[in-house]
Protein backbone atom coordinates (compact mmCIF):
# COMPACT_ATOMS: atom_id res chain seq x y z
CA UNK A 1 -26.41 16.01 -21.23
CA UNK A 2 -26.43 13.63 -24.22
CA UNK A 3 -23.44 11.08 -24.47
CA UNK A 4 -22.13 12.91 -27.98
CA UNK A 5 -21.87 16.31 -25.58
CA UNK A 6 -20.23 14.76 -22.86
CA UNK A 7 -17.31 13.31 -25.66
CA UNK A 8 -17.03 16.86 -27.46
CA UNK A 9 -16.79 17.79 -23.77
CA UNK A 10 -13.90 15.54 -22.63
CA UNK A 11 -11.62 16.37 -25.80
CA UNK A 12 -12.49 20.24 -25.20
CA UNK A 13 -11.14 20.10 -21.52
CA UNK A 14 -8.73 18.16 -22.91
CA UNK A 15 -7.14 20.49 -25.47
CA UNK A 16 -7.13 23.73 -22.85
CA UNK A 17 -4.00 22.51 -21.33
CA UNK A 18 -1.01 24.01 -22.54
CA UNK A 19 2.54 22.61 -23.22
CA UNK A 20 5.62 23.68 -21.28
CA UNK A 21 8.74 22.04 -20.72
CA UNK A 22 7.24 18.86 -21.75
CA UNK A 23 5.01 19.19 -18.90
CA UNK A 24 0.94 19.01 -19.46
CA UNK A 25 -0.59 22.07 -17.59
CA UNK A 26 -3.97 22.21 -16.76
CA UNK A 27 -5.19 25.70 -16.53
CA UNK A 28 -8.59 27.05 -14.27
CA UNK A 29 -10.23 27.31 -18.18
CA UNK A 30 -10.50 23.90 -17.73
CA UNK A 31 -13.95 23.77 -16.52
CA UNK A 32 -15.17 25.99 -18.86
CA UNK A 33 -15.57 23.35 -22.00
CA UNK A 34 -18.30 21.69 -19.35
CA UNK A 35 -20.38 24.56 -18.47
CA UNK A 36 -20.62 25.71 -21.84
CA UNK A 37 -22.19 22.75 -22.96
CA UNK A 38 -24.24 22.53 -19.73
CA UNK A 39 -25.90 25.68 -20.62
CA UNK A 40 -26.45 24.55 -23.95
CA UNK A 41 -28.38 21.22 -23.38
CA UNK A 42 -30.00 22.75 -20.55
CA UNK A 43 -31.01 26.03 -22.89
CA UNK A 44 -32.32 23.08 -25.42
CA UNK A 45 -34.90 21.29 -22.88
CA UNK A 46 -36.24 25.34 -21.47
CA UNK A 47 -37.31 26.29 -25.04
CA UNK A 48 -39.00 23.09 -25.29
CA UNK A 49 -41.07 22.68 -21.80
CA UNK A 50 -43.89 24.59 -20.30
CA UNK A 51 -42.88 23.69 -16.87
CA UNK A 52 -43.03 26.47 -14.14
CA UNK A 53 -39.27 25.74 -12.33
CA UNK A 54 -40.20 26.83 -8.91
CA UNK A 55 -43.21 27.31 -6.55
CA UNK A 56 -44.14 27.83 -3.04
CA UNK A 57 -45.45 25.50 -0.07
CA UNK A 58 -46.70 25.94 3.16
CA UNK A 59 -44.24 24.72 5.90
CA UNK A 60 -46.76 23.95 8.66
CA UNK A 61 -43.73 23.11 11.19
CA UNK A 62 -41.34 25.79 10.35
CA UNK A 63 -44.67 28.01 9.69
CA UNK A 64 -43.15 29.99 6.48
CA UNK A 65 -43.57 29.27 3.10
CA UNK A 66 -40.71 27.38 1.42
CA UNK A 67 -39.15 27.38 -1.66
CA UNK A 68 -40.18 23.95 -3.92
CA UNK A 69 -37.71 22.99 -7.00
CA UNK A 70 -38.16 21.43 -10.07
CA UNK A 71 -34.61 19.12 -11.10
CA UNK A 72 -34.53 21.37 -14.53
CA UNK A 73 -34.61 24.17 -11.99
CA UNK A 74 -31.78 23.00 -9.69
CA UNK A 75 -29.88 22.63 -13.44
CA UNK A 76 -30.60 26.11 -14.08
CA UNK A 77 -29.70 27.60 -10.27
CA UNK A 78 -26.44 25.39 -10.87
CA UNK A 79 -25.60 27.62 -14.23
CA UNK A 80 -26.39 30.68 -12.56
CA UNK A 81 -23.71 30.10 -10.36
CA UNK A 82 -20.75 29.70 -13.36
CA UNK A 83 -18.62 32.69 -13.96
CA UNK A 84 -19.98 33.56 -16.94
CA UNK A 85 -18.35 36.94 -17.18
CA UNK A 86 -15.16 35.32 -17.39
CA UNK A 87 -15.77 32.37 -19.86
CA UNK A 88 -17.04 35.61 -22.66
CA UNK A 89 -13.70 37.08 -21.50
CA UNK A 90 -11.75 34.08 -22.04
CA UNK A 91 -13.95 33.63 -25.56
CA UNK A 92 -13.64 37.43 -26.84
CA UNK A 93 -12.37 36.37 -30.50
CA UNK A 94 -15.31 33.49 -30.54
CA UNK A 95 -18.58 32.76 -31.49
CA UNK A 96 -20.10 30.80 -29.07
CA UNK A 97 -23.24 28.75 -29.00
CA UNK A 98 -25.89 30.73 -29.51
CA UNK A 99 -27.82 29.02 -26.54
CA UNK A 100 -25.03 29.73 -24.30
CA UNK A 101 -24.68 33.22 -25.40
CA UNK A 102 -28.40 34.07 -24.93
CA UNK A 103 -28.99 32.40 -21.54
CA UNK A 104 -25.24 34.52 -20.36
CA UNK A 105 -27.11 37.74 -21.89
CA UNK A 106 -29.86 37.44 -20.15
CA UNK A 107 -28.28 36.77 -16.60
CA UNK A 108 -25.76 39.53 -17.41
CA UNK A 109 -28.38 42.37 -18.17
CA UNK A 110 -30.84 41.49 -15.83
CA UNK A 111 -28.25 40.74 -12.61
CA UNK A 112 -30.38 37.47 -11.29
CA UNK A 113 -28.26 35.03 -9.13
CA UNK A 114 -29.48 31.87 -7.62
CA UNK A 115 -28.87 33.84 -3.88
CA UNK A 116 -31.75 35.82 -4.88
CA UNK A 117 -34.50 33.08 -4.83
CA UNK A 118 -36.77 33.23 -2.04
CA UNK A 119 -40.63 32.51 -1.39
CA UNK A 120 -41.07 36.35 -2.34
CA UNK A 121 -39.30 35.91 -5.49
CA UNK A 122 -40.58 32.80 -6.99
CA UNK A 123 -42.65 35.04 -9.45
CA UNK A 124 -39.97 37.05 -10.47
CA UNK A 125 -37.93 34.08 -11.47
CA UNK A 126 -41.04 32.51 -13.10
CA UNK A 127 -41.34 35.29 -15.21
CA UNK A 128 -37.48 35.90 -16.18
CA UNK A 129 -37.39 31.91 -17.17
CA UNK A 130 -40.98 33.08 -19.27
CA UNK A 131 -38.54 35.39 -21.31
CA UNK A 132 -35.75 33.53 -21.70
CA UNK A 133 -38.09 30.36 -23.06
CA UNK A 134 -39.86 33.26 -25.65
CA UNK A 135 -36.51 34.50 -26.86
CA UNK A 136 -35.50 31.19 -27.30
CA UNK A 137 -38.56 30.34 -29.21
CA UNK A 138 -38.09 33.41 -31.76
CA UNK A 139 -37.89 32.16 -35.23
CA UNK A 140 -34.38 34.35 -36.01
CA UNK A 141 -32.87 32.86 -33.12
CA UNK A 142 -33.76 28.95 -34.01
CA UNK A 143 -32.06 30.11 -37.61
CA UNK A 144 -28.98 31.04 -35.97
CA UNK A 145 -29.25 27.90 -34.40
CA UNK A 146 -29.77 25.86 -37.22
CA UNK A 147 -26.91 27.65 -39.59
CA UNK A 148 -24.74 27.26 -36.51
CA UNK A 149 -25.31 23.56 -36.20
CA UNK A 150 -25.38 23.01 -40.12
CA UNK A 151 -21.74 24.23 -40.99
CA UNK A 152 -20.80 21.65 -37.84
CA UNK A 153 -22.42 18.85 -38.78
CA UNK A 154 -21.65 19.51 -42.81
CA UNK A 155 -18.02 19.67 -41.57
CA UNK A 156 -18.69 16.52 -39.19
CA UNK A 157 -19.61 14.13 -42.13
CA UNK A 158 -17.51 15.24 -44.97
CA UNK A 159 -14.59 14.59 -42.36
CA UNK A 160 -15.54 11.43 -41.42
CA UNK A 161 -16.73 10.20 -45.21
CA UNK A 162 -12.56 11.23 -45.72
CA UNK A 163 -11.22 9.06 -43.12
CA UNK A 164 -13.28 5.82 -43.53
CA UNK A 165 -12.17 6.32 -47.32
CA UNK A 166 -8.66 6.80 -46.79
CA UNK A 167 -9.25 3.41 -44.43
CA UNK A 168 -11.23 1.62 -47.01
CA UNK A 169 -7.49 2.34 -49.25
CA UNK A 170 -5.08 1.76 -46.75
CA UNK A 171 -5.81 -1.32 -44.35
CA UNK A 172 -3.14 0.19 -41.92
CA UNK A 173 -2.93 3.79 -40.90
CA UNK A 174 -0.27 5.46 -38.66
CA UNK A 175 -2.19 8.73 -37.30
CA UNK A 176 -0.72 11.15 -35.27
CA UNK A 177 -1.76 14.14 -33.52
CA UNK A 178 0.07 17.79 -32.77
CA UNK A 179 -0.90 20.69 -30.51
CA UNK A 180 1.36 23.49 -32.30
CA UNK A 181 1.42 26.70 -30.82
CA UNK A 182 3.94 29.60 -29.02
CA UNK A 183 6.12 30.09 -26.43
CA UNK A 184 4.43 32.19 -23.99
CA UNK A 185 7.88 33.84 -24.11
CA UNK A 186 7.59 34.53 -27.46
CA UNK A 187 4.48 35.84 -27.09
CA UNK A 188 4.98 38.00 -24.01
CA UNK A 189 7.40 39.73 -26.19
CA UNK A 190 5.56 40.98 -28.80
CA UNK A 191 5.20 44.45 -28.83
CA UNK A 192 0.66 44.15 -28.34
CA UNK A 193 0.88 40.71 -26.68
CA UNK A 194 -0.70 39.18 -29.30
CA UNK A 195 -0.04 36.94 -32.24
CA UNK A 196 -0.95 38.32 -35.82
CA UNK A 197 -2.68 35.53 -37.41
CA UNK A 198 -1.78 36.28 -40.84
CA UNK A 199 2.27 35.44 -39.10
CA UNK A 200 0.68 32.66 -37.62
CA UNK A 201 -1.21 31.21 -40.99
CA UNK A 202 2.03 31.73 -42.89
CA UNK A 203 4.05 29.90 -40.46
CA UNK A 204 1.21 27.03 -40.60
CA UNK A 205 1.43 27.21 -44.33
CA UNK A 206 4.88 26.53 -44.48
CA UNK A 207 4.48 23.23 -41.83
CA UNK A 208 2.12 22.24 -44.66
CA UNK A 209 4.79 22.69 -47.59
CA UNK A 210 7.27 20.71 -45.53
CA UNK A 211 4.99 17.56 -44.88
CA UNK A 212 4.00 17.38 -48.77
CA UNK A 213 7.58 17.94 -49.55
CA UNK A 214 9.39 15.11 -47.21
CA UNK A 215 7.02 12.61 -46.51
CA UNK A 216 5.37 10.48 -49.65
CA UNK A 217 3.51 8.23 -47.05
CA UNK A 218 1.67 10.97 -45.64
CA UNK A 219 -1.83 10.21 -47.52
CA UNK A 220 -4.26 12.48 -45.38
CA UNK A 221 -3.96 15.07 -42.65
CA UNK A 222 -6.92 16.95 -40.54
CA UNK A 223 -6.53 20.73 -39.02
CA UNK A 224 -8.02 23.23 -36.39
CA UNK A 225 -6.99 26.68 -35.42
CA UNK A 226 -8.46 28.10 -32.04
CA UNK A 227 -7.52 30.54 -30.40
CA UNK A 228 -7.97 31.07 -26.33
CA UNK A 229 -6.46 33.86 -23.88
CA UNK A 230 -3.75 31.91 -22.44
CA UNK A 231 -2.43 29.91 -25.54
CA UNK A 232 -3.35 32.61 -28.44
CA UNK A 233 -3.60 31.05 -31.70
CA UNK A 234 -2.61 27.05 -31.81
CA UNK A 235 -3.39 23.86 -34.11
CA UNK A 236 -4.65 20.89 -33.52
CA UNK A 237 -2.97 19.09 -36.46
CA UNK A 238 -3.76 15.34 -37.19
CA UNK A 239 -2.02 13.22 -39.56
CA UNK A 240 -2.65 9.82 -41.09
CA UNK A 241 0.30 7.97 -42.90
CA UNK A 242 0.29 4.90 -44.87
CA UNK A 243 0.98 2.74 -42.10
CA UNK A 244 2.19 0.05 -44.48
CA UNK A 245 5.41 2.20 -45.09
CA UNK A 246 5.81 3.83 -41.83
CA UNK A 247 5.95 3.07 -38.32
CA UNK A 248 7.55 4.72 -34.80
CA UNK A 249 4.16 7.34 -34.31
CA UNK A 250 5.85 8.93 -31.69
CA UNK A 251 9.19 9.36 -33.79
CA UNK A 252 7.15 10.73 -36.85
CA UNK A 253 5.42 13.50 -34.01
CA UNK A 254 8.67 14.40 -32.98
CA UNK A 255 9.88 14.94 -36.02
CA UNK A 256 6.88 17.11 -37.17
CA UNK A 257 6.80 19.01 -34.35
CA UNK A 258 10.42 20.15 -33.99
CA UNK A 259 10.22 21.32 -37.20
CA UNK A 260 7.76 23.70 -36.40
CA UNK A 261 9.56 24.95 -33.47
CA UNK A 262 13.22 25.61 -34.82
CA UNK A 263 12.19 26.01 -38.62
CA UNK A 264 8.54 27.12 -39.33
CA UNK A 265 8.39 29.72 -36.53
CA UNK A 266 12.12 29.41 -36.15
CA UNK A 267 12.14 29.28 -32.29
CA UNK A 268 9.20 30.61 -31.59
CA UNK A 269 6.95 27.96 -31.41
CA UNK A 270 6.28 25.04 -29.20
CA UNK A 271 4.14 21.73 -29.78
CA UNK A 272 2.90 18.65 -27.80
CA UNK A 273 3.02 15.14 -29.10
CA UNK A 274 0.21 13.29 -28.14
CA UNK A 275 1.77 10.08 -29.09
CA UNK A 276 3.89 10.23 -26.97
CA UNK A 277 1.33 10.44 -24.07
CA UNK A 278 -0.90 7.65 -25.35
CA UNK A 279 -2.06 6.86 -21.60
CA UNK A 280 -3.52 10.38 -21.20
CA UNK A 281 -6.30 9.59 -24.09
CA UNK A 282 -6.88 6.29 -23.18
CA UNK A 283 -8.05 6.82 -20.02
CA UNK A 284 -10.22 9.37 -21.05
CA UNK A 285 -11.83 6.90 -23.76
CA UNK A 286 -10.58 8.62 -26.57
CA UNK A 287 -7.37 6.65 -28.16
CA UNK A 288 -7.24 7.22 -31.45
CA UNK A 289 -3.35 7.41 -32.74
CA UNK A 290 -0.91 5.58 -33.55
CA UNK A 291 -1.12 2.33 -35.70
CA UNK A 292 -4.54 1.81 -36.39
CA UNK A 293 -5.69 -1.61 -38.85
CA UNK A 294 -8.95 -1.75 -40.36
CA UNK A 295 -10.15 -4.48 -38.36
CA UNK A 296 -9.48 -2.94 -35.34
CA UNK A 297 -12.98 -0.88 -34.22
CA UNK A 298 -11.57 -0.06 -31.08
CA UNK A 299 -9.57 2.50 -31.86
CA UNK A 300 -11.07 2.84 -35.34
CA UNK A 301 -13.65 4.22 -33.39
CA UNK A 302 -11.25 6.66 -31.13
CA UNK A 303 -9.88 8.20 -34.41
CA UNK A 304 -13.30 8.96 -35.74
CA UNK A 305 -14.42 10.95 -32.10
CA UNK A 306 -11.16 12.67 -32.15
CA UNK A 307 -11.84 13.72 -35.85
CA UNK A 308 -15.30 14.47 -35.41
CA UNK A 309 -14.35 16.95 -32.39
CA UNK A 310 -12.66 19.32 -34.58
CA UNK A 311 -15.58 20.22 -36.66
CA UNK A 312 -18.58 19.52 -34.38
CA UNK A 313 -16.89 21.59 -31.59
CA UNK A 314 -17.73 24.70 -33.87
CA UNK A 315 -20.96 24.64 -32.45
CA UNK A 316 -20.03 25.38 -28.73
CA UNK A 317 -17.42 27.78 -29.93
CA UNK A 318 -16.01 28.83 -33.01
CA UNK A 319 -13.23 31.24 -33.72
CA UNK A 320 -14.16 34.09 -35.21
CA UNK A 321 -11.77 36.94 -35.46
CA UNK A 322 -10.77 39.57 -38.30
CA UNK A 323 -8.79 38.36 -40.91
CA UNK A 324 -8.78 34.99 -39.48
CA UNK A 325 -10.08 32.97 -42.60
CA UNK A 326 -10.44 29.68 -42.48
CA UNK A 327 -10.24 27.57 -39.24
CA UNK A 328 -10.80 24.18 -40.15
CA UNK A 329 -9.41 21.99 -43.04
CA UNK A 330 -7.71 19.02 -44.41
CA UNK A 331 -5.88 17.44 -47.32
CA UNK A 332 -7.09 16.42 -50.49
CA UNK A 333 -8.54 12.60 -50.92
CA UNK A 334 -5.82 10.93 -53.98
CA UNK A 335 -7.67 8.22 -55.98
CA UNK A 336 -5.84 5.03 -56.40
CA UNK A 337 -6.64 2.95 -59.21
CA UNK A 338 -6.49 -0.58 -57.79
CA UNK A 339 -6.26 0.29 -54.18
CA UNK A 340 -8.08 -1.59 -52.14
CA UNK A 341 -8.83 -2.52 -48.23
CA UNK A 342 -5.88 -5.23 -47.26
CA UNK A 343 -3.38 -5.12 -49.79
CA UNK A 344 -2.96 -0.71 -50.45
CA UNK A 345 -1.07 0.26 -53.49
CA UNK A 346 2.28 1.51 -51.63
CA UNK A 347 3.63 4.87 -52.93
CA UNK A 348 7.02 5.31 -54.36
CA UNK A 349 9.47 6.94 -52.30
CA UNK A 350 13.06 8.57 -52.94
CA UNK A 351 16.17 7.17 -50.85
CA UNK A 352 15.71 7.50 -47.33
CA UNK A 353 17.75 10.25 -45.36
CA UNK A 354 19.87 9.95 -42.09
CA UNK A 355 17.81 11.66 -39.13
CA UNK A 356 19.37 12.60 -35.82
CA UNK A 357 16.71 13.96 -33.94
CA UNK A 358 16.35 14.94 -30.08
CA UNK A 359 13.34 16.46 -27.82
CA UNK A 360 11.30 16.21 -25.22
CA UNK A 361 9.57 12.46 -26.50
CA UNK A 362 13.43 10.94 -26.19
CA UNK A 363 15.90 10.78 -29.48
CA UNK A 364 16.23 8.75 -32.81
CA UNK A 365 19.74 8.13 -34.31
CA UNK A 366 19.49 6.18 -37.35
CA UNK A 367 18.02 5.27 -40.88
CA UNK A 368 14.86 7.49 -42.01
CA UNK A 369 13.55 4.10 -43.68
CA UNK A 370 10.76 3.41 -40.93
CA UNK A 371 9.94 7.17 -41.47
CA UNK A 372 9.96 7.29 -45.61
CA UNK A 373 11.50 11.14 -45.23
CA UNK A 374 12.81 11.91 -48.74
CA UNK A 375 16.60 13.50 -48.68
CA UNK A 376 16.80 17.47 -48.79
């Protein structure tokens, strides 16, 4: 598995935990993120070798023949062994990669399991990897490939051409980041079980309206909607303020996401700050938020692999629902004339408002001034 693979894979397992009570839980879906991808690169290196996985020897001692293994062939035994039943289960309103979904088709319909391998099968399991590497091959499944891979990686680099140019305006960004979803209350009451996403864009849509309306520092902003069986429909909302105005992240995430909660779904949602956990993504390697200066590559470079996540992991799996529309957005680029890196043209703001605000990240008491919210 290439390096890029294992980083979409850390921020995938990542983002399957859920929210509750201002408590991270990690669900058994957890895993799943990995053996996706697993499938995927190892899907990649079948259609490309000619190598026969597993053969037969002689055991003079134990007088039997015995089963030999190639290491691409203890990769593929390993993926037989995933619960791939459940992961299409799990991924019933997505498209997933079309590598993963042909090697699950293929184990599905034709019932193999690595219990089944023996010195009598060997041929048998030659032959099914023959098919699988042919159907791979086929010229209308490398174009699904490549249109699959070309809306991520379009995505990928207008994305990141966005944020280096908001950078290259504002020598000082404040980004932060926002899970938004629903109470599994909420959504346990509903009269199907399920969230309408037309309710759930409109409540989105309305987030949207308030950030444009109330902050004038907020210069750029990055979205995702997914949708999974435990958590239904959620964001992953990133946004980047003119950190030359603004400061207190994890204030500014509060802030956001409370007002999804009591006002945008009014109750019905619930949201996690990752600023406010800013341990949790640095020991995974992927801090990104918070104040971030040009000069500083470190966690320039954490804000760009965060970024880049939410369009390239379309690839691996990509909602794809009725009605759903668009998944994957972000704000429009405003031109500056005379804006440049180090000293940003600041933005005019109305007279701060008084904020008393309480939540799960702690409370704020006090002058909106660090937080440039214009008065209702």
């Amino acid at each position: 598995m290439k390096d890029k693979d294992r980083l979409i894979e850390r921020q995938w397992r990542a983002s399957t935990a859920s929210w509750q009570d201002g408590m991270l839980i990690i669900h058994h879906e957890y895993d799943y993120p990995r053996e996706i991808i697993e499938i995927d690169s190892l899907m990649r290196e079948v259609a490309k070798s000619d190598e026969q996985f597993f053969s037969t020897e002689l055991c003079r001692w134990r007088k039997r023949y015995i089963v030999k293994v190639t290491p691409m062939g203890r990769r593929l035994l390993t993926c037989l062994t995933f619960d791939l039943r459940s992961i299409a289960a799990l991924f019933s309103q997505n498209k997933l990669s079309p590598y993963f979904t042909l090697f699950s088709n293929k184990v599905i319909d034709t019932s193999i399991c690595k219990q089944d391998l023996a010195a009598d099968t060997v041929d048998a399991f030659n032959s099914w990897i023959r098919d699988l590497r042919y159907a791979a091959r086929e010229s209308g499944f490398q174009k699904s490939i490549d249109d699959q891979e070309r809306a991520a990686r379009k995505n990928a680099a207008s994305l990141l051409k966005y944020i280096r140019e908001l950078h290259e305006m504002f020598a000082k960004l404040v980004v932060v980041r926002l899970d938004l979803g629903y109470s599994k209350e909420y959504r346990e009451e509903l009269e199907d079980k399920e969230l309408n996403p037309s309710t759930v864009k409109k409540h989105f849509k309305q987030l949207l309206k308030y950030l444009r309306r109330k902050f004038p520092t907020l210069v750029g902003y990055v979205w995702k909607l997914e949708y999974g069986t435990l958590k239904s429909y959620h964001y992953h909302l990133m946004l980047l303020f003119n950190g030359h105005e603004v400061r207190k992240d994890v204030t500014l995430g509060q802030l956001v996401g409370e007002h999804w909660v009591n006002v945008a779904t009014e109750g019905s949602g619930t949201y996690w700050n990752c600023n406010a956990r800013k341990d949790t993504y640095s020991k995974l390697g992927l801090l990104g938020i918070g104040t971030i200066r040009y000069s500083d590559t470190e966690l320039r470079a954490g804000l760009e692999k965060a970024a880049l996540y939410l369009a390239k992991v379309d690839y691996y799996v990509k909602l794809n629902a009725p009605d759903v529309g668009r998944t994957f957005g972000k704000g429009a680029l405003i031109r500056r004339t005379g804006a440049r890196r180090g000293r940003p043209r600041t933005l005019a703001a109305e007279s701060p408002a008084k904020i008393t605000l309480t939540g799960p990240t702690g409370s704020y008491n006090g002058d909106a001034q660090t937080l440039t919210v214009r008065g209702a």
